[in-house]
Protein backbone atom coordinates (compact mmCIF):
# COMPACT_ATOMS: atom_id res chain seq x y z
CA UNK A 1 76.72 112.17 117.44
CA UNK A 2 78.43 112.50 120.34
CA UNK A 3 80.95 114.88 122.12
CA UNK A 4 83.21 114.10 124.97
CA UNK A 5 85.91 112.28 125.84
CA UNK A 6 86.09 108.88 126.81
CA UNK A 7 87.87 107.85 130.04
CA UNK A 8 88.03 104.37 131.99
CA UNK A 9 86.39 104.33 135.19
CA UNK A 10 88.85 103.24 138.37
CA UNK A 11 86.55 101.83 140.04
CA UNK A 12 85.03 99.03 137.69
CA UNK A 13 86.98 99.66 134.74
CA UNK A 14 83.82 100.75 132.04
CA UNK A 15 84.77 103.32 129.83
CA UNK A 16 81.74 106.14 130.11
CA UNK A 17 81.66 109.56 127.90
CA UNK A 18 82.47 113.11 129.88
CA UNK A 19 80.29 115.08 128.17
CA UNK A 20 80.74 119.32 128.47
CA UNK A 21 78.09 119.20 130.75
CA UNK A 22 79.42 116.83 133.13
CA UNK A 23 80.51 118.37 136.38
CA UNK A 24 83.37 116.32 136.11
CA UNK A 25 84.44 117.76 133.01
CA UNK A 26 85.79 121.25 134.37
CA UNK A 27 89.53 120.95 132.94
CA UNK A 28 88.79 117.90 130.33
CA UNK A 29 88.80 118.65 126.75
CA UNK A 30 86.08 118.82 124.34
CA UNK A 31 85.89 116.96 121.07
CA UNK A 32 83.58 115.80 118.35
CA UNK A 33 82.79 111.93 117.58
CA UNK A 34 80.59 110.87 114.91
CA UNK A 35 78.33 107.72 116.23
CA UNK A 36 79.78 105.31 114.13
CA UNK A 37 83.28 105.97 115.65
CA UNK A 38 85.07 103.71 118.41
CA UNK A 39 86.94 104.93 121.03
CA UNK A 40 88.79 102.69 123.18
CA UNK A 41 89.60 103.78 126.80
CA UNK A 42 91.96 105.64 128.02
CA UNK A 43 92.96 107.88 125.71
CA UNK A 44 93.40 111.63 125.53
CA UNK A 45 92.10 113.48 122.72
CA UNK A 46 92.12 117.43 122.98
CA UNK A 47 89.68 120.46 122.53
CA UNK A 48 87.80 120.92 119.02
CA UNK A 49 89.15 117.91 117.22
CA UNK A 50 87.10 116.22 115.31
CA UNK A 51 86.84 112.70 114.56
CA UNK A 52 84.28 111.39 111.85
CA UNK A 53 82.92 108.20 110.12
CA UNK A 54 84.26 104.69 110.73
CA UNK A 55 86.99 105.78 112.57
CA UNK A 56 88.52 103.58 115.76
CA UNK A 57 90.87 105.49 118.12
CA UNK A 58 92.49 102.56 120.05
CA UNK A 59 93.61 103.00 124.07
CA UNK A 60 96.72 104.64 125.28
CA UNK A 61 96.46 106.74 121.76
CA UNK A 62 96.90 110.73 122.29
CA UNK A 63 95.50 113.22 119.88
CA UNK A 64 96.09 117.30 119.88
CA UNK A 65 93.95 119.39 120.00
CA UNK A 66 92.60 121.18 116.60
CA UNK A 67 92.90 117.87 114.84
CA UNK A 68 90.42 116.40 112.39
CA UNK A 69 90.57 112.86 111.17
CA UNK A 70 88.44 111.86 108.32
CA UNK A 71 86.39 108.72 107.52
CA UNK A 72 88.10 105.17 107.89
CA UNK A 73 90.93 106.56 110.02
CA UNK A 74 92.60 103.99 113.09
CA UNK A 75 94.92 105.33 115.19
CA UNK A 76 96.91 102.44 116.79
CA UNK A 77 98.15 102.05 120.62
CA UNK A 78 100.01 104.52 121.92
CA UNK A 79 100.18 106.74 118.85
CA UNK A 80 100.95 110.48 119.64
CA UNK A 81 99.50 112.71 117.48
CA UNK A 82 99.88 116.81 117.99
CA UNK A 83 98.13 119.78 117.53
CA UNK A 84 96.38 120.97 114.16
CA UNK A 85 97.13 117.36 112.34
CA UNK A 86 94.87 116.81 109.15
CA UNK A 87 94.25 113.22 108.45
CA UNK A 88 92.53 112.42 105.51
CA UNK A 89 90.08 109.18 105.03
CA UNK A 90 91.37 105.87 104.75
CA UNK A 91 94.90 105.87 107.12
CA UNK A 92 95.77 103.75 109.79
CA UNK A 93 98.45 105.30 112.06
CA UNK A 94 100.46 101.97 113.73
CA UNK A 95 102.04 101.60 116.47
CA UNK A 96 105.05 103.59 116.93
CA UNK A 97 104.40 106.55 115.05
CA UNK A 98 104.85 109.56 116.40
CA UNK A 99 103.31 112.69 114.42
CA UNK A 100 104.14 116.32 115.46
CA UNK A 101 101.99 119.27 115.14
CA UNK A 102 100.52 120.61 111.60
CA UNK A 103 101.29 117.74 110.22
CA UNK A 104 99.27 116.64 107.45
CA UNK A 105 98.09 113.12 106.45
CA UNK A 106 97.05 112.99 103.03
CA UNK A 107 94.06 110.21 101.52
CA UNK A 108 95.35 106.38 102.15
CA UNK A 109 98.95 106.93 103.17
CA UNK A 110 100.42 104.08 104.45
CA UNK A 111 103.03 104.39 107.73
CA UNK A 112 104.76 100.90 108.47
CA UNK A 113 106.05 99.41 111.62
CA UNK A 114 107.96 96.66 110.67
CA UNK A 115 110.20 96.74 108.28
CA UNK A 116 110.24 92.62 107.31
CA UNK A 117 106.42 91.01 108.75
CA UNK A 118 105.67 87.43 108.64
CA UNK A 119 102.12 86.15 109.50
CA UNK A 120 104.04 83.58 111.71
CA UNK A 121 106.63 85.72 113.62
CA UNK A 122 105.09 88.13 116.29
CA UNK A 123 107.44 91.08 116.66
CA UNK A 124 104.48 93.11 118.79
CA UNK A 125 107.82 93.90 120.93
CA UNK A 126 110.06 95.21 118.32
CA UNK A 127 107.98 98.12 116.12
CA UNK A 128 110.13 100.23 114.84
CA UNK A 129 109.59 103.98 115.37
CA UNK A 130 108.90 106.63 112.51
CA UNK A 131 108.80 110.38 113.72
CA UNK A 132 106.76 113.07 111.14
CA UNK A 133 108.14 116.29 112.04
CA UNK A 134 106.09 119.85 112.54
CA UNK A 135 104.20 120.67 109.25
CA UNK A 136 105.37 118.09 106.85
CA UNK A 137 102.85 116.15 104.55
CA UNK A 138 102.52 113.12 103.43
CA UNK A 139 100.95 112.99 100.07
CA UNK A 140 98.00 110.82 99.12
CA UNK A 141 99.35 107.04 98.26
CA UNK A 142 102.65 107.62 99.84
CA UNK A 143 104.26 104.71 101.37
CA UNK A 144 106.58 105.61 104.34
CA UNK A 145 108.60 102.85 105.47
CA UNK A 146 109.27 102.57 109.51
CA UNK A 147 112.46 103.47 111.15
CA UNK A 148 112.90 107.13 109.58
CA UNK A 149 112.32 110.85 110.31
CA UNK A 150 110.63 113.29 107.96
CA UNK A 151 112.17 116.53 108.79
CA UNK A 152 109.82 119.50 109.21
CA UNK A 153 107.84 121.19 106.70
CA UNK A 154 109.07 118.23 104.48
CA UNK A 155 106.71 117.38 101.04
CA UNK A 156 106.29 113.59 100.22
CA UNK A 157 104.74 113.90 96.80
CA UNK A 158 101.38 111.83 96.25
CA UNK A 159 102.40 108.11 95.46
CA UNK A 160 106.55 108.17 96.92
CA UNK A 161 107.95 105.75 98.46
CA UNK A 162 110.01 106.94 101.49
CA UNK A 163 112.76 104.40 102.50
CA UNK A 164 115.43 107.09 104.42
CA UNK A 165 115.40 110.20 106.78
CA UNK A 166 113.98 113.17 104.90
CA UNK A 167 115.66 116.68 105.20
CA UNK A 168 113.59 120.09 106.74
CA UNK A 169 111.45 121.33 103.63
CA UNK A 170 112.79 118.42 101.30
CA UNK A 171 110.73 117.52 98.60
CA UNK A 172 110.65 113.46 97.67
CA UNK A 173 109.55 111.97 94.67
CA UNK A 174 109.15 108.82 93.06
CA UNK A 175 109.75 105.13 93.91
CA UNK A 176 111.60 104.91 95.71
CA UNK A 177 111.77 108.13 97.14
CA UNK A 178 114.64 110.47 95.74
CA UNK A 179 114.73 114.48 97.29
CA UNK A 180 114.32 116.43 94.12
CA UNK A 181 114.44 119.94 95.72
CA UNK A 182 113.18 122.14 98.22
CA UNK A 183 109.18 123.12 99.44
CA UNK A 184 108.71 126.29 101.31
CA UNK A 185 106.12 126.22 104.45
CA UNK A 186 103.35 127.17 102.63
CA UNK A 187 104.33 124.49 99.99
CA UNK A 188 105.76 126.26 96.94
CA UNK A 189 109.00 124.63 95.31
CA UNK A 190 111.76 126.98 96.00
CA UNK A 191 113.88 127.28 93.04
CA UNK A 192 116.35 130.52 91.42
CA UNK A 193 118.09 131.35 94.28
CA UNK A 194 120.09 134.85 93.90
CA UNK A 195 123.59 135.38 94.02
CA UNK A 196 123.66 134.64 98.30
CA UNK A 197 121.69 131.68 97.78
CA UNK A 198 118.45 132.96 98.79
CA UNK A 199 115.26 131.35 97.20
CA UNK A 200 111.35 133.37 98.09
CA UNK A 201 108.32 131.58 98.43
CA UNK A 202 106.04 133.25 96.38
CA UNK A 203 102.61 133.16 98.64
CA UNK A 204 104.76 134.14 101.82
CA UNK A 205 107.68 135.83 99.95
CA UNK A 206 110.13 134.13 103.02
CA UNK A 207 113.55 133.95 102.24
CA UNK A 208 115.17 130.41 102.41
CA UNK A 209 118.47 129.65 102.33
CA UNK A 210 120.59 126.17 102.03
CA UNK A 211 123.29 126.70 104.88
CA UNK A 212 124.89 123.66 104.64
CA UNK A 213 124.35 120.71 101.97
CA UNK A 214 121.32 119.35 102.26
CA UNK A 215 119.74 121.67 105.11
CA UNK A 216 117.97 124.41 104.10
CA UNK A 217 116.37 127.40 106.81
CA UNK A 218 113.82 129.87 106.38
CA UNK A 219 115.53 133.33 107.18
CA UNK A 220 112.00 135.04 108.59
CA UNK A 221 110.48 132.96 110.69
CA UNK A 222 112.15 130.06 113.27
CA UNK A 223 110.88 126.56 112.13
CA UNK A 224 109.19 126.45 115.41
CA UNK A 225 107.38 129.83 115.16
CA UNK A 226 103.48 129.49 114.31
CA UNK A 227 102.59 131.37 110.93
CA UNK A 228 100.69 135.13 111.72
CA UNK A 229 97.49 134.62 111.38
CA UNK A 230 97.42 136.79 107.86
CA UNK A 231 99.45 134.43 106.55
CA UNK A 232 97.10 131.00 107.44
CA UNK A 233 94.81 131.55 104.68
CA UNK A 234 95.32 130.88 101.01
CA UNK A 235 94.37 132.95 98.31
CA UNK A 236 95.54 132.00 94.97
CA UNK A 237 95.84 128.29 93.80
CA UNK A 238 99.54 126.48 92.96
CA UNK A 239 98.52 127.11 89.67
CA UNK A 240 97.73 130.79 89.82
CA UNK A 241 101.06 131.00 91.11
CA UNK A 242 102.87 129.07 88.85
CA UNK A 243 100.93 131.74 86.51
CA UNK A 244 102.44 134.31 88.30
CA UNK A 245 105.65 133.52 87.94
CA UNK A 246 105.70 132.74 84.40
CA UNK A 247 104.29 136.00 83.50
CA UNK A 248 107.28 137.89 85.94
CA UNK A 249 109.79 135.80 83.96
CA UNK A 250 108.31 137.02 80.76
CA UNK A 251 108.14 139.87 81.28
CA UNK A 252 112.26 140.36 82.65
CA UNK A 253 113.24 138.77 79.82
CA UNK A 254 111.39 141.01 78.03
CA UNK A 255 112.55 144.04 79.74
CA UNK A 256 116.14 142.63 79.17
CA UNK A 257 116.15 142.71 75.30
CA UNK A 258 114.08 145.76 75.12
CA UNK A 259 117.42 147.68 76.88
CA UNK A 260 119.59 146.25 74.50
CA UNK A 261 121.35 143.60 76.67
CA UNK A 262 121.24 140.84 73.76
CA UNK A 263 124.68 140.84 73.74
């Protein structure tokens, strides 16, 4: 195992490994790289990410810091990945993809770069572009076809099939892909909104609020805004909550008859 990054040298064009003990190394980043991953130089890969079995970053890719891609993961030419991204094992990132921070990749998700390939036609020249937005994820199976945007904090169930731009915190399901609601940041559906339209993620208890059709805004914190560090760790599973809520509904609807508004 090794840790480093991997840079080409200008003078005879080898790649060799900065290590954090290199005196050359003073403002380069340190990363993890399991043995049996390829790195192809240049490329720039930042501090603490971590890159494990089988996995082949190819040259001119760039990779935030915080990251951590699991086994059987290629990241294409050029690719720009941000800070904090979670890919899972078994996803190639083409070409043409560009993937903001937080974002998370989930187990063999497929992201496309041309929309109609033939074996015989080269269209190296023409990918098309898709852009993941900050926070959204891509759920495990998901097919994303190129030439769209999936707006932040967006939720791509496990198994969609995304053929058009997706909203901020839109939720797609199905094949093809249809947005069936709304996910809050910390990926709760947002549903019973009160009588100004506002809908509260339970783990977070933000306020969100459609402001036009189709967009939707959390009223707490600006989409751009990192989470406080109180609120980066989960405590209760999606079912817990779902629990939760169930038993809140029961019991104001309870409450409700016992006052004698059965009218």
């Amino acid at each position: 195992m090794q840790r480093g990054c991997y840079f080409r040298d200008s003078f005879d064009g080898n790649a060799f490994l900065l290590t954090k003990n290199s005196k050359e190394n003073n403002q380069m980043s340190n990363y993890f790289k399991h043995e049996s991953a390829y790195v192809d130089a240049p490329v720039d890969i930042g501090s603490d990410t971590k890159i494990w079995h089988f996995c082949h970053i190819q040259s001119g890719a760039k990779i935030g810091a915080r990251c951590i891609l699991g086994q059987n993961v290629n990241i294409a030419n050029d690719v720009i990945i941000g800070n904090n991204v979670k890919i899972q094992n078994n996803v190639a990132v083409y070409t043409g993809t560009i993937v903001e921070d937080d974002v998370f990749l989930g187990p063999s998700c497929v992201l496309t770069n041309v929309t109609n390939p033939r074996s015989q036609i080269k269209r190296h020249s023409l990918y098309e572009k898709i852009l993941i937005r900050r926070g959204a994820t891509i759920g495990a199976n998901a097919t994303i076809v190129c030439g769209i945007t999936i707006g932040r904090y967006a939720f791509i169930a496990a198994g969609a099939v995304v053929t058009q731009d997706v909203p901020d915190y839109g939720l797609v399901v199905g094949v093809p892909g249809r947005c069936k609601g709304w996910m809050s940041r910390h990926g709760h559906l947002l549903q019973n909104p009160d009588k100004d339209g506002i809908m509260i993620c339970p783990e977070s208890h933000y306020r969100y609020r459609e402001f036009a059709p189709g967009q939707i805004r959390c009223l707490d914190l600006d989409e751009d805004m990192a989470l406080p560090s109180e609120l980066t760790v989960g405590k209760y599973t999606y079912d817990q909550f779902k629990e939760k809520q169930a038993k809140r509904v029961d019991h104001a609807e309870n409450m409700y008859f016992e006052t004698g508004n059965n009218n």
